[in-house]
Protein backbone atom coordinates (compact mmCIF):
# COMPACT_ATOMS: atom_id res chain seq x y z
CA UNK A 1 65.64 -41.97 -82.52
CA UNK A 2 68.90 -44.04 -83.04
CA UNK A 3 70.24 -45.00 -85.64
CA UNK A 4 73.27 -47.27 -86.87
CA UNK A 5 76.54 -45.52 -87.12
CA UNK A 6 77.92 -44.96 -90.69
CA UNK A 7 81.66 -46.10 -90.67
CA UNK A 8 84.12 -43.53 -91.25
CA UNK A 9 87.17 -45.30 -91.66
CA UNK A 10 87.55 -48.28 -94.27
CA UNK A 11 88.49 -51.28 -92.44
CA UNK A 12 91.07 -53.01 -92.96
CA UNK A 13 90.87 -55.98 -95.25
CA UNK A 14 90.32 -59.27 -93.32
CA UNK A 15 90.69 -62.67 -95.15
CA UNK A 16 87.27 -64.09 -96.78
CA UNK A 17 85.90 -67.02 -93.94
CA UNK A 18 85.95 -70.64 -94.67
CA UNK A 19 82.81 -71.71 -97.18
CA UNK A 20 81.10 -74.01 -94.89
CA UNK A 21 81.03 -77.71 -96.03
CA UNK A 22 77.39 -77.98 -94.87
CA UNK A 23 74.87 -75.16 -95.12
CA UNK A 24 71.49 -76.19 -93.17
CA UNK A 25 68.69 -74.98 -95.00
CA UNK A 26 66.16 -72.76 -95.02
CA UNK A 27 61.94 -74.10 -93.58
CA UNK A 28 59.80 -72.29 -93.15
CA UNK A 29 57.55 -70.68 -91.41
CA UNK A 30 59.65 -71.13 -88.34
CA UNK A 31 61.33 -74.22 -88.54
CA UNK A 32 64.39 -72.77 -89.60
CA UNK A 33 64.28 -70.78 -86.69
CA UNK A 34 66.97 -69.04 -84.66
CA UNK A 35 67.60 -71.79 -82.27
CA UNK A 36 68.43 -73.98 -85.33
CA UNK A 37 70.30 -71.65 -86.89
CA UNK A 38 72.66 -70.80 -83.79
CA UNK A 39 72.95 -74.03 -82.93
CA UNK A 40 73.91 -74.88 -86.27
CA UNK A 41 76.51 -71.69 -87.27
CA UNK A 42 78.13 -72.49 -83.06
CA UNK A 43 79.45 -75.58 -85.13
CA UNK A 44 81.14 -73.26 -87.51
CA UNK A 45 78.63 -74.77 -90.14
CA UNK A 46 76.06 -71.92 -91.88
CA UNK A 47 72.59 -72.03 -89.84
CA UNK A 48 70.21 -70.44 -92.17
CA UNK A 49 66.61 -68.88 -90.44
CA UNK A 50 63.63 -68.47 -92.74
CA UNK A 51 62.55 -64.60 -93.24
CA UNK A 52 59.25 -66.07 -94.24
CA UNK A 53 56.08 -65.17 -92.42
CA UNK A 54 58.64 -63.04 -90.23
CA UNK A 55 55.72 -60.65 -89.73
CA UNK A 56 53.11 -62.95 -88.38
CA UNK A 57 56.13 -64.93 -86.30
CA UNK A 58 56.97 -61.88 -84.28
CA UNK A 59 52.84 -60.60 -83.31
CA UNK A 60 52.14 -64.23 -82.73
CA UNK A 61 55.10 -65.12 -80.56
CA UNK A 62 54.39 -61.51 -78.98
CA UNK A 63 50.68 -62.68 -78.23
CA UNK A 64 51.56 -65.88 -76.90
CA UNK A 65 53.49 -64.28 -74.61
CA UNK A 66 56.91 -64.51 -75.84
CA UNK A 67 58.10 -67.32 -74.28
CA UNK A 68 61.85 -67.14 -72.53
CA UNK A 69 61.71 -63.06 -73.33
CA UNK A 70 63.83 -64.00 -76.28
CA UNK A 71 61.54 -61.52 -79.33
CA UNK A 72 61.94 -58.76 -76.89
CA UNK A 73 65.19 -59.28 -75.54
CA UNK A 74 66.59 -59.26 -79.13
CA UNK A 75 64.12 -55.92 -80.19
CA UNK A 76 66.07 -54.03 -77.05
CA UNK A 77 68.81 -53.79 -79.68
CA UNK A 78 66.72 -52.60 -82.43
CA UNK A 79 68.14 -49.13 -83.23
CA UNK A 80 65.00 -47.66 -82.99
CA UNK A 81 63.25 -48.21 -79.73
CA UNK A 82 60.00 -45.88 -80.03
CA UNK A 83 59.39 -48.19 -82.93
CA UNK A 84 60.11 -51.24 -81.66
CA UNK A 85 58.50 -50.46 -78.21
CA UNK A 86 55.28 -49.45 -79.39
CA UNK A 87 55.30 -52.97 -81.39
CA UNK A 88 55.77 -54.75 -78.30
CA UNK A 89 52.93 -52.45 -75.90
CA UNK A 90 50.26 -53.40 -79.06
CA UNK A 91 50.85 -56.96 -79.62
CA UNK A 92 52.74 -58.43 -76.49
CA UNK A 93 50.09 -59.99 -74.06
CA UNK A 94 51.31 -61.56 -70.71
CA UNK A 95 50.67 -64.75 -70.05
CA UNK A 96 49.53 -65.39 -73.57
CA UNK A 97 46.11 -65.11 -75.59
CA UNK A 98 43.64 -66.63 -73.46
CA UNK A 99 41.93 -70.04 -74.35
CA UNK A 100 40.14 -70.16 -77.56
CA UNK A 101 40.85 -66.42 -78.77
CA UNK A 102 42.81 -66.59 -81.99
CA UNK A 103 45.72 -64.13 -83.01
CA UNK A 104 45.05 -60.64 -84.24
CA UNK A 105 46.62 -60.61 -88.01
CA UNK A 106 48.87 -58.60 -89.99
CA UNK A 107 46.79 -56.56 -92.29
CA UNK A 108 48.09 -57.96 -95.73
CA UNK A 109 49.90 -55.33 -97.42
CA UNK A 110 49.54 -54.14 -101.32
CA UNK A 111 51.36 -52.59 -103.68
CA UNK A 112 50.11 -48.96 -103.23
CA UNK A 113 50.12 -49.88 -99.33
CA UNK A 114 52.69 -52.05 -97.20
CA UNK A 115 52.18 -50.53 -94.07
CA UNK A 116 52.43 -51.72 -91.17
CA UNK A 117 53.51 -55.00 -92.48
CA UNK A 118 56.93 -54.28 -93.60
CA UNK A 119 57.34 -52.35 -90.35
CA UNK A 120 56.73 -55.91 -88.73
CA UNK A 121 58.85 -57.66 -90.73
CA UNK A 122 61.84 -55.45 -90.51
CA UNK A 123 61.09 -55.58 -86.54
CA UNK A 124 60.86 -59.78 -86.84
CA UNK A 125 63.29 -60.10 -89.61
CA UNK A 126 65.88 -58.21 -87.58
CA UNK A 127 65.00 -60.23 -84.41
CA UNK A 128 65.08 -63.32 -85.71
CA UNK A 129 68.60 -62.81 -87.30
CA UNK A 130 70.04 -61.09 -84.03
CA UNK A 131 69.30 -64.08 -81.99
CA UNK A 132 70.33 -66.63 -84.42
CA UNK A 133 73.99 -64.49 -83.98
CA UNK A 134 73.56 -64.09 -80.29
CA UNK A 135 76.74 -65.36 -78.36
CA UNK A 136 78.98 -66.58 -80.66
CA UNK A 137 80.70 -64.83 -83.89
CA UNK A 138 80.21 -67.08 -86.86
CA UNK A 139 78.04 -66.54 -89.80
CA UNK A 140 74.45 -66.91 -90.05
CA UNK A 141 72.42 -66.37 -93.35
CA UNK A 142 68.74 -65.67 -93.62
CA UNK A 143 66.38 -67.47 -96.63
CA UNK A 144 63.55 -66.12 -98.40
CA UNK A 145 60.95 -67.18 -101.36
CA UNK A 146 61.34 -65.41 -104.42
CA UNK A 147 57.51 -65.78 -105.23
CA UNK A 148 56.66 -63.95 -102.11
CA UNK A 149 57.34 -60.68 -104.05
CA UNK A 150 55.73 -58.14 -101.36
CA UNK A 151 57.35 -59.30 -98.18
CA UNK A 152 60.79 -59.84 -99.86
CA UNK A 153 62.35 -56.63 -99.61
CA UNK A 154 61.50 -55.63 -95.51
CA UNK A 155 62.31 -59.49 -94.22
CA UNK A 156 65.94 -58.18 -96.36
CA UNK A 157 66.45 -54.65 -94.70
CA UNK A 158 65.73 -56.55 -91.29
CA UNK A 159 68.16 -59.12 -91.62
CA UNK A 160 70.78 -56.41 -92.61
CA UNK A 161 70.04 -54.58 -89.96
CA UNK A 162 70.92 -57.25 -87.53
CA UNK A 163 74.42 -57.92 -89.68
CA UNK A 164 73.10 -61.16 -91.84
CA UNK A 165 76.20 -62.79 -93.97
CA UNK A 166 74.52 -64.56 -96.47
CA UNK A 167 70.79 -64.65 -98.13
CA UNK A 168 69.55 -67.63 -100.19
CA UNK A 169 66.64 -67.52 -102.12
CA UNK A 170 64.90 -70.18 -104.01
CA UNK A 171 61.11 -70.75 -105.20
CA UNK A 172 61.62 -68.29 -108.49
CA UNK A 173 64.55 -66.65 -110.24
CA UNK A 174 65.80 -64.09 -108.09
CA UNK A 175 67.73 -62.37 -110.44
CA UNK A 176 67.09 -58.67 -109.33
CA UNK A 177 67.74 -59.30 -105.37
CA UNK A 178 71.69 -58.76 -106.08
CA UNK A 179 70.74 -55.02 -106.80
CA UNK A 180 68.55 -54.60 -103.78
CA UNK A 181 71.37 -56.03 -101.58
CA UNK A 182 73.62 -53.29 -103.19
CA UNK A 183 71.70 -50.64 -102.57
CA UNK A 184 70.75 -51.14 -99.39
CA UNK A 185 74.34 -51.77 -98.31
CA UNK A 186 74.80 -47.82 -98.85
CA UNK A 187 71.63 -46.74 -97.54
CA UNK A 188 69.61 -46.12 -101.06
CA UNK A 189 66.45 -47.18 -102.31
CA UNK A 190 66.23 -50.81 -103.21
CA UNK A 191 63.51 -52.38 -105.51
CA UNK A 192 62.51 -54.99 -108.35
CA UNK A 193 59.49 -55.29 -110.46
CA UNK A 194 56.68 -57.42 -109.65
CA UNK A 195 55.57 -59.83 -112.65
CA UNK A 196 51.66 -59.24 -113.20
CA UNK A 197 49.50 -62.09 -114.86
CA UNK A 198 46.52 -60.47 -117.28
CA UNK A 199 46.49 -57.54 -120.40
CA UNK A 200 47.41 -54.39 -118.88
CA UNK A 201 49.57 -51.76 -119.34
CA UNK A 202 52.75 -53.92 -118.72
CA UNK A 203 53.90 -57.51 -117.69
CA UNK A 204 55.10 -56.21 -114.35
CA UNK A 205 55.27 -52.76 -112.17
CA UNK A 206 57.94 -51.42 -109.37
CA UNK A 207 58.19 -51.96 -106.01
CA UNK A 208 60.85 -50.12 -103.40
CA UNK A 209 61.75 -49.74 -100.26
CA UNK A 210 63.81 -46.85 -99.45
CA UNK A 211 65.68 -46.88 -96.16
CA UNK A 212 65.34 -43.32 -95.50
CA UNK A 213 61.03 -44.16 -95.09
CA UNK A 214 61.90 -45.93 -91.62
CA UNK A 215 64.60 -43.22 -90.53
CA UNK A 216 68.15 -45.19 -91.70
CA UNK A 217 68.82 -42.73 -95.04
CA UNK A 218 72.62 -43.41 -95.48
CA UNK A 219 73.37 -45.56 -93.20
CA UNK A 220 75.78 -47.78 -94.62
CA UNK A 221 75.58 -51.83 -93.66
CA UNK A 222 77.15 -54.92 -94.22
CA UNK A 223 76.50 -56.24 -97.61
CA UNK A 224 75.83 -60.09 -96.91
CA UNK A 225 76.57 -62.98 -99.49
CA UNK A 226 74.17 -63.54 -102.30
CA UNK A 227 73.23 -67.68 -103.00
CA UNK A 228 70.40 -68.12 -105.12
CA UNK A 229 68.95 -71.70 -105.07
CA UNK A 230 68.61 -73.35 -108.75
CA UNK A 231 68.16 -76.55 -110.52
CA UNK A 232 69.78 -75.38 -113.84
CA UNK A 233 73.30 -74.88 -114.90
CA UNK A 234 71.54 -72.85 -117.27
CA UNK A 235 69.71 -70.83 -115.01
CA UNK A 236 73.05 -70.33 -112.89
CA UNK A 237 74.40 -69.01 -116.08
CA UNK A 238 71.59 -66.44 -116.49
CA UNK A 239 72.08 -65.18 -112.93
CA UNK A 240 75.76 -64.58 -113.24
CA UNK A 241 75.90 -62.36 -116.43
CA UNK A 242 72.46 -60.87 -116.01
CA UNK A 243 71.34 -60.28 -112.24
CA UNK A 244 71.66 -57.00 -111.28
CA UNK A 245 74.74 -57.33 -108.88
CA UNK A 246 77.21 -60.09 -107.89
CA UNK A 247 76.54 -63.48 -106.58
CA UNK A 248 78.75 -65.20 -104.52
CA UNK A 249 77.67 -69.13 -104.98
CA UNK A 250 74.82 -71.49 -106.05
CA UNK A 251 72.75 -73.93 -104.57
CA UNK A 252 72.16 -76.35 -106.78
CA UNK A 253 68.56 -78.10 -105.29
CA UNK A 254 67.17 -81.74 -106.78
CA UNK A 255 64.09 -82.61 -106.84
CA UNK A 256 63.98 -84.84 -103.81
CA UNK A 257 64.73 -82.22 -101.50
CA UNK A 258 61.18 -80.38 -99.48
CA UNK A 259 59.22 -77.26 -99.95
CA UNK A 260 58.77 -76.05 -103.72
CA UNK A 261 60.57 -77.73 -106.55
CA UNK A 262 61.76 -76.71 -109.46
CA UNK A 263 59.02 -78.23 -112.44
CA UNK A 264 60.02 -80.15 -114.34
CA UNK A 265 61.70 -78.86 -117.71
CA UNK A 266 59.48 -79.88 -120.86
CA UNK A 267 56.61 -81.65 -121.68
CA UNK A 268 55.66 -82.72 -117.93
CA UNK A 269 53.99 -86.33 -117.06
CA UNK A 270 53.20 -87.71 -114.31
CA UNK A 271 53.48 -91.81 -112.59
CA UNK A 272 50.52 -93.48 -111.81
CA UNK A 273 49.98 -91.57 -108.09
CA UNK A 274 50.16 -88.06 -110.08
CA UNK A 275 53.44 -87.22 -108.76
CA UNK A 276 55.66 -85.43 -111.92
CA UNK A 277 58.11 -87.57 -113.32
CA UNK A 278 62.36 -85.53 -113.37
CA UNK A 279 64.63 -86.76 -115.68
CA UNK A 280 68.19 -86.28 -116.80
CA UNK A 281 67.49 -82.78 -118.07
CA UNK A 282 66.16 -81.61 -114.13
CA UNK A 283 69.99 -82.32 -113.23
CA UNK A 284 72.46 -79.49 -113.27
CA UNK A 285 75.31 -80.23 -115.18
CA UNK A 286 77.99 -80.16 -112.82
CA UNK A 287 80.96 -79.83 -114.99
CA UNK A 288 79.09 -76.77 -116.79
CA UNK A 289 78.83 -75.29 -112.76
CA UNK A 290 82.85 -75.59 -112.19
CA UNK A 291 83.52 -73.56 -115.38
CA UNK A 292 81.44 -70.56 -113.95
CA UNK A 293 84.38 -70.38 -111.40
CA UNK A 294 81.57 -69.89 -108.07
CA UNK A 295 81.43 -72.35 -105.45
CA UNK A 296 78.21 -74.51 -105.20
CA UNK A 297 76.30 -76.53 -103.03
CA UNK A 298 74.73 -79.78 -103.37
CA UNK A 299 70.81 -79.83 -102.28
CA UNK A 300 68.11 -82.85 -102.34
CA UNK A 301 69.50 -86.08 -101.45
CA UNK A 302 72.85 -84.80 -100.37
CA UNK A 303 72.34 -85.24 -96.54
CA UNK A 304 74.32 -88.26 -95.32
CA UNK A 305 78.28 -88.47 -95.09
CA UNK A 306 78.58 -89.67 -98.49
CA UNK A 307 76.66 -87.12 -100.17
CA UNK A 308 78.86 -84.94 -98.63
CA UNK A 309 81.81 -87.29 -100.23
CA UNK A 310 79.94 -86.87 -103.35
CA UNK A 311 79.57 -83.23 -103.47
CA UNK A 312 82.74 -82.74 -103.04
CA UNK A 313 84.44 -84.60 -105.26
CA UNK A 314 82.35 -83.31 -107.88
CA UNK A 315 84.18 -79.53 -107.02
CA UNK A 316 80.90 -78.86 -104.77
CA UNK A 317 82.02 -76.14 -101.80
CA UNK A 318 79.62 -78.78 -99.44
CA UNK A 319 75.95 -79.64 -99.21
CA UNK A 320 72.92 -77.98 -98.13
CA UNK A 321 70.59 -80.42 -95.90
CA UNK A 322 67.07 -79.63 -94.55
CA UNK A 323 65.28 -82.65 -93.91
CA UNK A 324 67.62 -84.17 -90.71
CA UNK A 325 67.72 -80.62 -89.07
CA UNK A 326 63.85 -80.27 -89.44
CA UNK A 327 63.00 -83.12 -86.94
CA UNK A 328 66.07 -82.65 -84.39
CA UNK A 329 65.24 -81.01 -81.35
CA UNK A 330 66.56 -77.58 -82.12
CA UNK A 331 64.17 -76.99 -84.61
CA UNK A 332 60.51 -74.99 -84.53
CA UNK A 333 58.38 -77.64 -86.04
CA UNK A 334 55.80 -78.78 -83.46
CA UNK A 335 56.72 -81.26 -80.95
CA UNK A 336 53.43 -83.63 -82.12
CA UNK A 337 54.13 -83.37 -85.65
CA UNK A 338 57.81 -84.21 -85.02
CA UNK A 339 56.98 -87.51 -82.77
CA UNK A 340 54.23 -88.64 -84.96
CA UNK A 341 56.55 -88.59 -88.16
CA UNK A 342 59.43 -89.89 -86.59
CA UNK A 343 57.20 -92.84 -85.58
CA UNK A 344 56.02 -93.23 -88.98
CA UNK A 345 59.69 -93.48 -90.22
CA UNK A 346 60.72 -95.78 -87.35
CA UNK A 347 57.22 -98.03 -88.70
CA UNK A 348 58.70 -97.86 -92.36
CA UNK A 349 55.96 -96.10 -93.01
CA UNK A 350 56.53 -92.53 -93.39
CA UNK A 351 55.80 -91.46 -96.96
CA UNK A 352 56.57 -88.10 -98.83
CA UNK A 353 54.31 -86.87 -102.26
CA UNK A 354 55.75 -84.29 -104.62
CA UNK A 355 52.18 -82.12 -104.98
CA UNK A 356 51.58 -81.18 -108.40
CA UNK A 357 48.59 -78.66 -106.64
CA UNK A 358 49.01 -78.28 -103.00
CA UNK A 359 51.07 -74.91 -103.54
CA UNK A 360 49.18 -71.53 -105.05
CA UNK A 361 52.49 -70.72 -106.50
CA UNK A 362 52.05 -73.64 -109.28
CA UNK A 363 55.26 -74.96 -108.26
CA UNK A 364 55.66 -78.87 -107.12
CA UNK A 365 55.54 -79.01 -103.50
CA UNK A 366 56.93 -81.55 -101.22
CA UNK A 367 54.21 -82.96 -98.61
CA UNK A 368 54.89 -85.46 -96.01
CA UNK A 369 50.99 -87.91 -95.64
CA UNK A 370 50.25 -87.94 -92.50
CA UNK A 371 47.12 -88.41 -90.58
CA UNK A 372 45.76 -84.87 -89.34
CA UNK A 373 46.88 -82.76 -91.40
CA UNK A 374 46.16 -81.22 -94.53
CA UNK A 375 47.52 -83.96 -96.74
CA UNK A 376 44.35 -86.05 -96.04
CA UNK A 377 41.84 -85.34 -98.55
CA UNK A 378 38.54 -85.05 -95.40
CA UNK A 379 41.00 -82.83 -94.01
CA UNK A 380 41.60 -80.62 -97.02
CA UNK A 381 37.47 -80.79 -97.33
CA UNK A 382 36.44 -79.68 -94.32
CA UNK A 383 38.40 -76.75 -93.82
CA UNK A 384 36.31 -73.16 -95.09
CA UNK A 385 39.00 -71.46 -97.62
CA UNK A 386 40.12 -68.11 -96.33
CA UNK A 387 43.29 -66.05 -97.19
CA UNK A 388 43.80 -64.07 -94.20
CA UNK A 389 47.53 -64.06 -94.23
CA UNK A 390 48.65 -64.04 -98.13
CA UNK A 391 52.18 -64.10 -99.07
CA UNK A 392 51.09 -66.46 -101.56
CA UNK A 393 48.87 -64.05 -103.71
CA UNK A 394 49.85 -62.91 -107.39
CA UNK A 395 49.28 -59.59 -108.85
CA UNK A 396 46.86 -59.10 -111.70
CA UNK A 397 45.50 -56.63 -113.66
CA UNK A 398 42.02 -54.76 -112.88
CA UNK A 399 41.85 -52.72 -115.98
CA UNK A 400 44.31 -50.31 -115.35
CA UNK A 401 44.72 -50.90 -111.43
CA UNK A 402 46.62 -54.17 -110.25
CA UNK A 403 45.14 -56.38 -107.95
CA UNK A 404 46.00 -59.75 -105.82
CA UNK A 405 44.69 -62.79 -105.62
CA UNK A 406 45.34 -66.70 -104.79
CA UNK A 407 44.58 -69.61 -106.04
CA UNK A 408 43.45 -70.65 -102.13
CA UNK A 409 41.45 -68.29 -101.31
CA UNK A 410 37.14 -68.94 -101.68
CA UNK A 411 36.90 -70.13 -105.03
CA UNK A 412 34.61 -67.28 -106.36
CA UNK A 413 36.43 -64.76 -105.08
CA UNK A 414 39.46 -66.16 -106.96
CA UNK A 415 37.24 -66.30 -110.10
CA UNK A 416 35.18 -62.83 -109.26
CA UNK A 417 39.10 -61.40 -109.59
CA UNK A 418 39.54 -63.01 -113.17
CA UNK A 419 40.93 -66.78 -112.02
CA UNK A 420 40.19 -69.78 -113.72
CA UNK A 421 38.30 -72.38 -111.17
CA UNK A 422 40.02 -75.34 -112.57
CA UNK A 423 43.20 -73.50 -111.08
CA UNK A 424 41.80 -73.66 -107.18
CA UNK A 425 41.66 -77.31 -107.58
CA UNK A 426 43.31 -78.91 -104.73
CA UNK A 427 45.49 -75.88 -103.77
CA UNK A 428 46.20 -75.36 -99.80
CA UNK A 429 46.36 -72.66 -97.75
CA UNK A 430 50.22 -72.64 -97.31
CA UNK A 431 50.49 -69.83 -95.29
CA UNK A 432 48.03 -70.80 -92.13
CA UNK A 433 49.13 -74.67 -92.95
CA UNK A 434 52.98 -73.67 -92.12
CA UNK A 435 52.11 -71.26 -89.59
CA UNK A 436 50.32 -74.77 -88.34
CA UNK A 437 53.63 -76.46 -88.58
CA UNK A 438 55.44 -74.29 -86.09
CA UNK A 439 52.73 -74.09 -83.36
CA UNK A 440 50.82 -70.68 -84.12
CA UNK A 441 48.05 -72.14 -85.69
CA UNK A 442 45.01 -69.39 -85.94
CA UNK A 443 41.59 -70.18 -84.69
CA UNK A 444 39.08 -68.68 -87.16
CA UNK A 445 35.67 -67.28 -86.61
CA UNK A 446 33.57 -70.17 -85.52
CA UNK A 447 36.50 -72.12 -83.74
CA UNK A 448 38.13 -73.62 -86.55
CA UNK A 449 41.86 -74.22 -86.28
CA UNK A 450 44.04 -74.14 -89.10
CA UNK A 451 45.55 -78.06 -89.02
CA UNK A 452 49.37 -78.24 -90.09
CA UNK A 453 50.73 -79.41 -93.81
CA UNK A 454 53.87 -80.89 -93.18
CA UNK A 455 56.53 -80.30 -96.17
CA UNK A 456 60.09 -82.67 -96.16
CA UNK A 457 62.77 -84.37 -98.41
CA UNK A 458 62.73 -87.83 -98.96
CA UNK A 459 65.32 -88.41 -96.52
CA UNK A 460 62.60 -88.67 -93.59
CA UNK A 461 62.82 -92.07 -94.57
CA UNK A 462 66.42 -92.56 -92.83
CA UNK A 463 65.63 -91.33 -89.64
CA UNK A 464 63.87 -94.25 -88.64
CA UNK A 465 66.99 -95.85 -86.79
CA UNK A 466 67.54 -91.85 -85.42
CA UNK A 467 67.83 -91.78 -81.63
CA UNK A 468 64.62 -89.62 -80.79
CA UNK A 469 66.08 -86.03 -79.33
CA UNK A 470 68.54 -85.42 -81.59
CA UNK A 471 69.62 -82.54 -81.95
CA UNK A 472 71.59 -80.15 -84.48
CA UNK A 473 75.24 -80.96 -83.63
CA UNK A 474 74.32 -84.14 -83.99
CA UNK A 475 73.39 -84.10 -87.58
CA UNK A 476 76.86 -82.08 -88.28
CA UNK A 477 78.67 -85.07 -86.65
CA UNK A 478 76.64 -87.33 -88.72
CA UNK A 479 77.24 -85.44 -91.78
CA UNK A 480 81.04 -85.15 -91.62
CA UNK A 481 81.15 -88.56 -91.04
CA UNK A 482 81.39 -89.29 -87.08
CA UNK A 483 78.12 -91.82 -86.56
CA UNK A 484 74.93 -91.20 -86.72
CA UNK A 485 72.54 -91.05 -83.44
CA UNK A 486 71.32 -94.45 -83.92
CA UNK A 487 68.17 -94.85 -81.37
C-alpha cells in the first residue's frame, strides 16, 4: 500500500493567497461538480464542488460507465490503489448499465456501522476534489451539509486527501468541524457528537473517524480553510469563541438564496401561498460582522455586479453566487431541466417557493415549480416513499440503542420508529430527487424513476435575457462587471 509522504522539513512561509471576490457556491448532488468548480477556480475565483452524495456520485458514474474516464483517471492517483482498484472492478460497468436496470446502492451506513460507505466517499470525495484541481494551481474548496451528520466526516478526509483549501458548510451549526479539520491535518482521530431526538441516555453520542482505520495513521495533510455558512451575526459570534478550532471567514447566506434556509428567527408566519415570512431580524448585522475582524461573504441576492459593489462596500471580502453558475453550461444539472427552466425565465414565468416541508431536515427549502418534477403536487402523489439512499435520516433513541429515521421514508415506518405522522406531511425524498437533478436518477422495483426536484435562488428570474450556453467564465465577467451574456 502507499501512502502520502509526511513532510520532514517545515516549509517555508509563503504569503496567504488573495480572498477571492466571488466564491461560487456549493449544489448539490452534483451540480457543483468538478467541471464547475475548475472552470470556476481557472478564473482565479474559488470553485466550490459539493461532497454531498459523493458516495452514490462515484458507483453511479462508475455504472454508467464513467463517461470521458475522468472518476478513474483521477482514482489512479489515489494513494491506495488495491483500494481504489477493487472499487472500480465492483462497480465500473462498460458501456454503462443496460436499459431499464437501475443502480446498485450504497448500503446506508449507521452509527455502529459505516462501512463500506465512508470507504466510497473518501474514494469519491477525493476524486471529485482532484479533478476540480486538475491542470491549473489555484484553490478549490469542497461544501458539505452540516445535517448530514454520518457522511460528514469521510466526504472531509477525501477532500484532504486530494489537497482541498477551503470547506464551507451550511444547513446546521457546524461548530465542531474546526476540530475535525485539526486533527486530521496531523493524522489523529477526528469526530463530533451526533444530536439524538427522544429520552435516552443523552441528547447526542460520538462519532470518529480515525485515519489510521484506512491505513494513513500520521500522515500529516494540508489543513484547508474553515467557512461556515450563517445567517446570524450572532451565530458567527458563537462559532468564533466556541467552535472547536479556528475559522477563517463567514458566509453570511439570505434567505433568497437556494437549497436550505436558515428559519426564520421567532414566532414564524407565513403569506398567503405558505411561504415563511424573514424580517429585519433574519439579516446579519453587518457592522457587528466587521468588528469580529474575519472576512465575510455576501450570499442570497448578491449575484449581479452591484451586489458585488454592495458587498464590498459594506467591508464584505466578495460574494458567494449559486444560482447563475447552476444553469451555465459547466454545471451537472441535467441538460432538460436546465433548457426547460431557462425557457420558463425567458417566458417570465419561472417561479421559485421557499418550502416550509419539502426538506426532512425541517429547514425551509428553496424549490424551483416546474412541470415534471417533484414540485407538482400529482407528482409528489404518485411516487411510492422509499429511503434507499438516506443522508437525510436523524438519530433517535430505541430505548437504550439509537436508531435512524426520516421524515420521507413510508409513513408507518417513520411512525413504527417513534415519528409523529403530521411530520411526513409533504416532505420529499431529497436525496433520489437531487440525485434526479444531476442525471442518475434510480429506477426502483417496478420501473419507477425517481423524477428531479429542482432547488434555486430567486435570481433564476434574471436569466431570462441570458444567452443560452453560457458558461462559468461568463458569469465571473458578468459579476465583476464586464456585460452580461445577453441572448
Amino acid at each position: 500500500m502507499t501512502t502520502l509522504p509526511t513532510p520532514s522539513t517545515t516549509p517555508s512561509p509563503q504569503p496567504p493567497p488573495a480572498l477571492p471576490q466571488i466564491i461560487q457556491g456549493g449544489m448539490g448532488v452534483a451540480i457543483s461538480n468538478w467541471e464547475l468548480a475548475q472552470a470556476v477556480s481557472r478564473t482565479g475565483q474559488l470553485g466550490v464542488v459539493s461532497g454531498t452524495g459523493i458516495d452514490n456520485l462515484l458507483v453511479r458514474r462508475l455504472q454508467d460507465g464513467d463517461p470521458g474516464g475522468h472518476t478513474r483517471r483521477a482514482l489512479a492517483h489515489f494513494p491506495d490503489q488495491e483500494w481504489a482498484q477493487k472499487a472500480i472492478a465492483k462497480y465500473f460497468l462498460e458501456g454503462g448499465r443496460p436499459p431499464g436496470k437501475g443502480y446498485a446502492r450504497v448500503p446506508m451506513p449507521t452509527l455502529r456501522n459505516q462501512q463500506p460507505a465512508w470507504e466510497l466517499a473518501i474514494l469519491g470525495s477525493f476524486a471529485e476534489v482532484w479533478l476540480a484541481r486538475e491542470g491549473h494551481g489555484n484553490p478549490v474548496g469542497l461544501n458539505l451539509l452540516t445535517k448530514l451528520h454520518l457522511h460528514t466526516m469521510p466526504a472531509l478526509y477525501g477532500a484532504m486527501l486530494a489537497g482541498v483549501d477551503t470547506v464551507i458548510m451550511g444547513a446546521g451549526i457546524p461548530r465542531e468541524i474546526p476540530g475535525v479539520l485539526d486533527a486530521f491535518a496531523q493524522g489523529q482521530p477526528g469526530s463530533f457528537r451526533v444530536d439524538v431526538k427522544g429520552d435516552g441516555p443523552s441528547p447526542s453520542v460520538p462519532l470518529s473517524l480515525d485515519p489510521a482505520d484506512y491505513g494513513f495513521g500520521g500522515v500529516s495533510l494540508k489543513r484547508p480553510n474553515f467557512y461556515p455558512i450563517i445567517s446570524s451575526h450572532v451565530l458567527a459570534g458563537v462559532l468564533t469563541r466556541k467552535a472547536t478550532g479556528s475559522i477563517q471567514g463567514f458566509v453570511i447566506e439570505g434567505p433568497t438564496a437556494g437549497g436550505h434556509n436558515a428559519p426564520p428567527r421567532g414566532q414564524v408566519t407565513y403569506d398567503e401561498s405558505g411561504q415563511p415570512v424573514y424580517g429585519e431580524r433574519d439579516l446579519a448585522d453587518l457592522a457587528e460582522m466587521r468588528k469580529i475582524g474575519l472576512p465575510f461573504w455576501l450570499a442570497g441576492g448578491s449575484g449581479s455586479p452591484e451586489g458585488l459593489r454592495r458587498a464590498l462596500a459594506e467591508g464584505a471580502a466578495g460574494v458567494q453566487v449559486g444560482t447563475l453558475f447552476q444553469y451555465c453550461r459547466e454545471s451537472g444539472l441535467r441538460d432538460d431541466a436546465r433548457q426547460k427552466s431557462l425557457a420558463a425565465a425567458r417566458a417570465g414565468q419561472a417561479a421559485v417557493y421557499t418550502d416550509p416541508l419539502a426538506s426532512p431536515t425541517g429547514f425551509p427549502f428553496k424549490v424551483v415549480r416546474l412541470p415534471g418534477t417533484l414540485s407538482e403536487p400529482e407528482e409528489y402523489a404518485a411516487r411510492m416513499r422509499i429511503c434507499d439512499i438516506g443522508y437525510l435520516r436523524e438519530a433517535y433513541w430505541e430505548g437504550e440503542k439509537v436508531g435512524l429515521r426520516c421524515a420521507a421514508e413510508p409513513v408507518a415506518d417513520y411512525v413504527r420508529k417513534g415519528g409523529k405522522p403530521e411530520e411526513t406531511v409533504g416532505r420529499k425524498c431529497l436525496c433520489n430527487a437531487l440525485m434526479a437533478d444531476a442525471g442518475y436518477a434510480q429506477i426502483q422495483k417496478g420501473g419507477q424513476v425517481e423524477q428531479p426536484l429542482l432547488t434555486s435562488g430567486d435570481d433564476l428570474v434574471k436569466l431570462g435575457g441570458w444567452a443560452p450556453g453560457y458558461t462559468a467564465e461568463d458569469v465571473i465577467r458578468y459579476l465583476m462587471g464586464e456585460g452580461s451574456p445577453q441572448g
